[in-house]
N, C-alpha and C. Protein backbone atom coordinates (compact mmCIF):
# COMPACT_ATOMS: atom_id res chain seq x y z
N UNK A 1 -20.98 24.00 6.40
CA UNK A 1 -19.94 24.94 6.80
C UNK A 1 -18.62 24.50 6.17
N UNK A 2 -17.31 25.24 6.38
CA UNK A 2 -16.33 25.03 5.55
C UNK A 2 -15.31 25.06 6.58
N UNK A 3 -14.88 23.66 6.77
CA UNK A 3 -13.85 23.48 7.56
C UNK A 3 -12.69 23.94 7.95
N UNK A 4 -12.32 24.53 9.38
CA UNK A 4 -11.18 25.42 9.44
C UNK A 4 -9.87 24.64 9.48
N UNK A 5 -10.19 23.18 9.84
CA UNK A 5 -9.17 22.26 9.91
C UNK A 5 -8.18 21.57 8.19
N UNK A 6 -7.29 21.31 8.87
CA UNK A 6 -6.80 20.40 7.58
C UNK A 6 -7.77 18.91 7.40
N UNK A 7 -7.08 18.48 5.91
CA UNK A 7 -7.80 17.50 5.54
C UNK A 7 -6.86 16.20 4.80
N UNK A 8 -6.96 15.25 5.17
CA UNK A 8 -6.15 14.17 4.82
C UNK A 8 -6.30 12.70 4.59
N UNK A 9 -5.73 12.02 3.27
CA UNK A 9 -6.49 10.73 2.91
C UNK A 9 -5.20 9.48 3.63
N UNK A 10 -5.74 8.69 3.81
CA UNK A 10 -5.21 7.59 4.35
C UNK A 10 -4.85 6.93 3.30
N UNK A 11 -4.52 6.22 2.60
CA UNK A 11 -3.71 5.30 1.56
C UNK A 11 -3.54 4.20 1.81
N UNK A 12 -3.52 3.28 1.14
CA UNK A 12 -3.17 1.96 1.49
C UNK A 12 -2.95 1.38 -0.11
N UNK A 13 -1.65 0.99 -0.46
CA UNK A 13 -1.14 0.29 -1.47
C UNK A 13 -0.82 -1.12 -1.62
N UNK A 14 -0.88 -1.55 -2.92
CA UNK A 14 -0.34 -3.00 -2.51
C UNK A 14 0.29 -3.16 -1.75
N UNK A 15 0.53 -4.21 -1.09
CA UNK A 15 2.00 -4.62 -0.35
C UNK A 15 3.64 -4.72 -0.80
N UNK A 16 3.34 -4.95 -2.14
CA UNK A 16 4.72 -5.13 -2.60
C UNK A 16 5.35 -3.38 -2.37
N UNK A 17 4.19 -2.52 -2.46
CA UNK A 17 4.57 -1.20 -2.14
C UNK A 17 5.23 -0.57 -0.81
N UNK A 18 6.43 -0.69 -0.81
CA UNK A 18 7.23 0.52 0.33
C UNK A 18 7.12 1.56 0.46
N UNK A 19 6.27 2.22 1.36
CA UNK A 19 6.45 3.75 0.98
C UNK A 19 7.78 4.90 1.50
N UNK A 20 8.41 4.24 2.49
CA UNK A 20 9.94 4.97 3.01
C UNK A 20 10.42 5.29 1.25
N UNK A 21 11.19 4.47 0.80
CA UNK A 21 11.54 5.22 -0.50
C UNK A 21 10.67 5.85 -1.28
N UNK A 22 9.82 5.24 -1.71
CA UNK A 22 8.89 6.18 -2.19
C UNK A 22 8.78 7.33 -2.04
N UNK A 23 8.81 7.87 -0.41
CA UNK A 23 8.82 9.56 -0.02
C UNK A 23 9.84 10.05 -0.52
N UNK A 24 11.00 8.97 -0.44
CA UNK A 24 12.47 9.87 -1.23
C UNK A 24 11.91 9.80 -2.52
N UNK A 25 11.44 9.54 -3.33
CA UNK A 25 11.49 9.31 -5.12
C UNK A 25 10.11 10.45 -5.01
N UNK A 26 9.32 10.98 -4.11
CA UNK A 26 8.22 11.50 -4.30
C UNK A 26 8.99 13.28 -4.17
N UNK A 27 9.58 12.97 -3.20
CA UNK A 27 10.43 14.66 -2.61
C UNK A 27 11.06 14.86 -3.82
N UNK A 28 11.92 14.11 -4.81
CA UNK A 28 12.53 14.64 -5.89
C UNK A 28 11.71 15.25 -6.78
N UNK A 29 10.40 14.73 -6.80
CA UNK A 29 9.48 14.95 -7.89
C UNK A 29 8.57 16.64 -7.00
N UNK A 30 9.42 16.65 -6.06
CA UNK A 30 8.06 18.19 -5.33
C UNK A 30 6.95 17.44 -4.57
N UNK A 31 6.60 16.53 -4.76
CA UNK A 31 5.78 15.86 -4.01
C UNK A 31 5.84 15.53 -2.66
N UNK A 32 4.89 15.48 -1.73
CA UNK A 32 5.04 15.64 -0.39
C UNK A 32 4.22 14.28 0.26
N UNK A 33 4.22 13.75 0.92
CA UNK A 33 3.39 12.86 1.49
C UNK A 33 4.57 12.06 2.77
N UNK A 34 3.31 11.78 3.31
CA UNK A 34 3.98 10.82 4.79
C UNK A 34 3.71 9.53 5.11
N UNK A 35 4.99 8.53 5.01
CA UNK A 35 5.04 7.12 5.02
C UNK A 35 4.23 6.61 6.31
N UNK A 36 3.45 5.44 6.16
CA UNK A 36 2.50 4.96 7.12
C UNK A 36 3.34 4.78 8.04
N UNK A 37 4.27 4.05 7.97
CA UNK A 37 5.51 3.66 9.45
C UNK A 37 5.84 4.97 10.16
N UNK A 38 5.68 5.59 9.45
CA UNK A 38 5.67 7.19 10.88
C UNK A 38 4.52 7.33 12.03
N UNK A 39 3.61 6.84 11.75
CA UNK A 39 2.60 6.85 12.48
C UNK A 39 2.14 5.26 13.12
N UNK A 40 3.43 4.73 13.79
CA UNK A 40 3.31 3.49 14.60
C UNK A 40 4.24 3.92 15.22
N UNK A 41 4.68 3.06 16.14
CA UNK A 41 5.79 2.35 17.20
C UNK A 41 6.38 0.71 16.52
N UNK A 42 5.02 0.15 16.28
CA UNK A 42 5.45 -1.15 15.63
C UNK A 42 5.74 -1.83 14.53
N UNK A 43 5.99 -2.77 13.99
CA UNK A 43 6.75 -2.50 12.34
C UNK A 43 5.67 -2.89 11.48
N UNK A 44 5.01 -1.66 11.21
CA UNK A 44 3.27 -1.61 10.40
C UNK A 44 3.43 -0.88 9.50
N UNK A 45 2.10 -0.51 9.16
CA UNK A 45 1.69 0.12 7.97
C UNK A 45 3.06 0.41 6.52
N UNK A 46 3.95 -0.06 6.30
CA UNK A 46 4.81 0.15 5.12
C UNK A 46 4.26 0.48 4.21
N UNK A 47 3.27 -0.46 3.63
CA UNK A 47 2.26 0.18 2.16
C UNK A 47 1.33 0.96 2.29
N UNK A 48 1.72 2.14 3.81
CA UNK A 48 0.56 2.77 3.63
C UNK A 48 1.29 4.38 3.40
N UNK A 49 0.17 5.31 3.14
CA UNK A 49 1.28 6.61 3.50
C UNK A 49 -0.59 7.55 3.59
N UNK A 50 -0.55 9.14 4.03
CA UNK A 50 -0.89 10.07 4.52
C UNK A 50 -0.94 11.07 3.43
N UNK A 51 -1.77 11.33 2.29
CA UNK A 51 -1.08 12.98 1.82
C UNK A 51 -2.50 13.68 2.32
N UNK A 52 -1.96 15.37 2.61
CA UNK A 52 -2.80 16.22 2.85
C UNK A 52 -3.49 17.15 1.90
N UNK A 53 -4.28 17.08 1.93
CA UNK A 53 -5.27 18.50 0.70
C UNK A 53 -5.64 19.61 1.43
N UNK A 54 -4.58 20.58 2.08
CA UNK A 54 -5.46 21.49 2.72
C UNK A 54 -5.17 22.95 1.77
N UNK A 55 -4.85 22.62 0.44
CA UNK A 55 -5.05 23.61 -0.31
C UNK A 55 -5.82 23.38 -1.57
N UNK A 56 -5.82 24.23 -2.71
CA UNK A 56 -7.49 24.47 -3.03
C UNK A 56 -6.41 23.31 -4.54
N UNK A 57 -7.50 22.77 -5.14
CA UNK A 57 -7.57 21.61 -6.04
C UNK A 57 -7.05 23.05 -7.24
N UNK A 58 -6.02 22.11 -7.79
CA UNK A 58 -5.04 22.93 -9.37
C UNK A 58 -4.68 21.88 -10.45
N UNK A 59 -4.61 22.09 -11.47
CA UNK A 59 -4.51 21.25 -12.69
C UNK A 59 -2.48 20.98 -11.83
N UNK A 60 -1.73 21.65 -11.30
CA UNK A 60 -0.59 21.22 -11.20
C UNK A 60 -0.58 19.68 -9.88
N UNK A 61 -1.61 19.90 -8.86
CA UNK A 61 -1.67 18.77 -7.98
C UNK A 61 -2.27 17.78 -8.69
N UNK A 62 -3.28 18.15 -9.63
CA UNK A 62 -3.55 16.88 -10.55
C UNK A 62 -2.24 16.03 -11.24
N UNK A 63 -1.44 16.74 -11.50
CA UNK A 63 -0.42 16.74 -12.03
C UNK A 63 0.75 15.92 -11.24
N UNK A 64 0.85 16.06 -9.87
CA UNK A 64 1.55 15.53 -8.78
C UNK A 64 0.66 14.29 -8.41
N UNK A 65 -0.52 14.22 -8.48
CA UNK A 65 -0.82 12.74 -8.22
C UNK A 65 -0.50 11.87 -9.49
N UNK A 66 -0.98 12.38 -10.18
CA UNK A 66 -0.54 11.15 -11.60
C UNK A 66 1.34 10.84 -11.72
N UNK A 67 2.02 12.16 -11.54
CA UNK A 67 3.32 11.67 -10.94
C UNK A 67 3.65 10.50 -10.16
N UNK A 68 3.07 10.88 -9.20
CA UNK A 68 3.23 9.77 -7.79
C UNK A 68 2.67 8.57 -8.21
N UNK A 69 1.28 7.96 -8.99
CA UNK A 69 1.13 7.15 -9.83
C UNK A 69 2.28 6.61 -10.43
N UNK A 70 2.91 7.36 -11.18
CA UNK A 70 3.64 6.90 -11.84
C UNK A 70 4.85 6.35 -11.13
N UNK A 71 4.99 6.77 -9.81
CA UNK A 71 6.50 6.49 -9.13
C UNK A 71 6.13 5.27 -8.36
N UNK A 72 4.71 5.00 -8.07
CA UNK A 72 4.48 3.64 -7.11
C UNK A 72 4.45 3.01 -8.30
N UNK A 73 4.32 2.56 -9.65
CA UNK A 73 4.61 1.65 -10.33
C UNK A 73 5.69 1.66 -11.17
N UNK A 74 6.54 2.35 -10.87
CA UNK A 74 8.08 2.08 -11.07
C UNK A 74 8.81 1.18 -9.84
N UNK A 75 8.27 0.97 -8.75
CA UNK A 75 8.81 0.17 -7.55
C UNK A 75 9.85 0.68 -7.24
């Protein structure tokens, strides 16, 4: 069957990786995703972040991940 719900990958980056800025350097680029420290109380997940796929796969989101690639190894 074909799921009515959304769908979403968990992430986990090096450590040297922050993702708070990152979301700022990702929003400039159109890119959307949510820093792991949103989803605690305690001072966790930093190198982690949330993006969602609940729309249909396009050569332009291909396009936005290799971006975002490119922005976690700019630091």
């Amino acid at each position: 069957t074909q799921p009515q719900g959304g769908l979403a990958l968990w992430i986990e980056l090096p450590e040297l990786v922050n993702t708070l800025p990152l979301y700022a350097k990702a929003r400039e680029s159109g890119i959307v995703l949510t820093p792991g420290r949103l989803f605690t109380a305690q001072d966790r997940y930093h190198n982690f972040l949330r993006m969602s796929f609940v729309h249909p796969w396009t050569s332009p989101r291909v396009d936005a991940l290799k971006r975002l690639g490119q922005l976690i190894q700019e630091k």
